[in-house]
Protein backbone atom coordinates (compact mmCIF):
# COMPACT_ATOMS: atom_id res chain seq x y z
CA UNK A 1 0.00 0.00 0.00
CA UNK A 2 1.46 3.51 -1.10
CA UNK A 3 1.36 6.19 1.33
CA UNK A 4 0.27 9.58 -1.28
CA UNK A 5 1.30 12.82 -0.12
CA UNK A 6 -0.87 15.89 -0.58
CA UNK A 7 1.25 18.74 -2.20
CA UNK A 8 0.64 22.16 -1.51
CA UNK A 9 1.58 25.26 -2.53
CA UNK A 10 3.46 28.18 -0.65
CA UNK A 11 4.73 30.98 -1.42
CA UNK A 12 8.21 32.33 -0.36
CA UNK A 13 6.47 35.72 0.73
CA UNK A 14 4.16 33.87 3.51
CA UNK A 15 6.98 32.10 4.99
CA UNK A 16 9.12 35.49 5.37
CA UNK A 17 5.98 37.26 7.02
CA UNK A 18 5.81 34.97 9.76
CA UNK A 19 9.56 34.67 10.06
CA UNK A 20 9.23 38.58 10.25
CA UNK A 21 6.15 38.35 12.53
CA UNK A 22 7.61 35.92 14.53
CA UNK A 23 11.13 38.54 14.96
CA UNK A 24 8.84 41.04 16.20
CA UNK A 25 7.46 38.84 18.54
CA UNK A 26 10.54 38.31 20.05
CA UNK A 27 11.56 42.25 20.08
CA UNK A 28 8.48 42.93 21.92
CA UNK A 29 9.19 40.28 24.17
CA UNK A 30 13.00 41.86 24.48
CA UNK A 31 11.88 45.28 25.05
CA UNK A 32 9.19 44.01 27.91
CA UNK A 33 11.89 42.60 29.70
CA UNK A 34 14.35 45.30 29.25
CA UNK A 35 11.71 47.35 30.76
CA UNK A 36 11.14 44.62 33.42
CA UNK A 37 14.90 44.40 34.02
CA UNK A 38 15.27 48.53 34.21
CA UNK A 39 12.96 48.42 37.46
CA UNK A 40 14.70 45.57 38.92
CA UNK A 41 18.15 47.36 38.73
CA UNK A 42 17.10 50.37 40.07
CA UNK A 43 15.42 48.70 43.16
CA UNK A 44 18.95 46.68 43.52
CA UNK A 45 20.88 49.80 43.26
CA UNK A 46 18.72 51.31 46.08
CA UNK A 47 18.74 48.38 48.37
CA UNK A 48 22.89 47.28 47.84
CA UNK A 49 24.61 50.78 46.55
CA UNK A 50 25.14 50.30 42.97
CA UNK A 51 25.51 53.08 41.09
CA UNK A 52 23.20 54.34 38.35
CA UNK A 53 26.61 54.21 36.34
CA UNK A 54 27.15 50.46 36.86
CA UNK A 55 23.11 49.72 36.49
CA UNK A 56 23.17 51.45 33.21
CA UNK A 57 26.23 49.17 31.99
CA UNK A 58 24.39 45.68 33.15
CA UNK A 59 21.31 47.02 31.24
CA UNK A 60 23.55 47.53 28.03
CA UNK A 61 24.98 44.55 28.46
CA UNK A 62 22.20 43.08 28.74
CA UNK A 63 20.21 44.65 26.23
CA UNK A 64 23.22 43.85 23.88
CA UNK A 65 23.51 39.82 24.78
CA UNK A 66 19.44 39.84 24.44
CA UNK A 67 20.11 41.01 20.57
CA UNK A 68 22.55 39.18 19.79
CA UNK A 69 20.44 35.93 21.01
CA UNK A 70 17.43 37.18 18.47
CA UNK A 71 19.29 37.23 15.77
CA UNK A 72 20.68 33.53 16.91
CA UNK A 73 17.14 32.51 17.33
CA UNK A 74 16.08 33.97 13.88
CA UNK A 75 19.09 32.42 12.31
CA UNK A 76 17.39 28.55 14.05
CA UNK A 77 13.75 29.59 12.49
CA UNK A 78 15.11 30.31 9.18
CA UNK A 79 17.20 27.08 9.35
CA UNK A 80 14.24 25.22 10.64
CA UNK A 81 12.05 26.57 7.72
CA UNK A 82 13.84 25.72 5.30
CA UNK A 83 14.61 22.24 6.57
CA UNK A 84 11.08 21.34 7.10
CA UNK A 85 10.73 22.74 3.33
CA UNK A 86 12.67 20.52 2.18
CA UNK A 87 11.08 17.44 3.94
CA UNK A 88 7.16 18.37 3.32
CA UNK A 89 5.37 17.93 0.19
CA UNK A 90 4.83 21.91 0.37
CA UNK A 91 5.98 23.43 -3.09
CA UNK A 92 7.05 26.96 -2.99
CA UNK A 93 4.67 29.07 -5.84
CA UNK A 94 7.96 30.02 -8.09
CA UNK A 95 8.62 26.42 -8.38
CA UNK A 96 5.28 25.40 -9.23
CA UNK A 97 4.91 27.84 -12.01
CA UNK A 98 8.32 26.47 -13.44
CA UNK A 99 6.77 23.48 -13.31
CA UNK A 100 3.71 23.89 -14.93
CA UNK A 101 5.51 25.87 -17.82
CA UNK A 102 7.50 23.51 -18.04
CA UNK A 103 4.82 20.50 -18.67
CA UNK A 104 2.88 22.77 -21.11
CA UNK A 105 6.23 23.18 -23.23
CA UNK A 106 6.53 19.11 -23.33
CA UNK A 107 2.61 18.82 -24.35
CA UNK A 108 3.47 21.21 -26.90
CA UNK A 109 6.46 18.95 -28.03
CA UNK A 110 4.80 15.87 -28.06
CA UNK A 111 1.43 17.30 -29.96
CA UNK A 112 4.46 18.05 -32.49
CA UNK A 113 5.44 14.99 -32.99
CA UNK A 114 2.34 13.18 -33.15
């Protein structure tokens, strides 16, 4: 017994909006928790004597190491897209118009030769 994959369509442009939806998920998420992270410094700089100097620097740091894990993480979606492209029966749009030229050129061919 076969096992018969449905193919479908997608188009290049749908996959990069939610990539893109999905990176400003994650900025939102960044910028919540920078904002989180702000209050927390300035209630530890009260309470042990930090300076505002010092909290500033942790928040850049922080801030810094937080972008350069997005752009790790976007880096793993992207990867992960295109992996599970290439393992689904999904057909990107470009490639199915190729293909469909392509089968109306042969039809063409062969009507020639009959």
């Amino acid at each position: 017994m076969s096992t018969k994959q449905k193919t479908t369509i997608i188009d290049q442009k749908d996959i990069d909006r939610v990539v893109e939806q999905a990176t400003k998920l994650g900025l939102g998420l960044a910028i919540i928790s920078k904002e989180a992270l702000e209050r927390t410094i300035k209630r530890v700089t009260k309470k042990n004597g930090v300076s505002e100097r010092e909290a500033k620097a942790a928040v850049a740091s922080l801030v810094a190491e937080s972008k350069r894990k997005e752009k790790q993480l976007e880096a793993k979606v992207k990867s992960a897209i295109k992996n599970a492209k290439s393992k689904s029966p999904v057909v990107a749009k470009k490639e199915a118009e190729k293909l469909k030229s392509e089968i109306a050129r042969l039809k063409k061919q062969l009507k020639k030769k009959k």
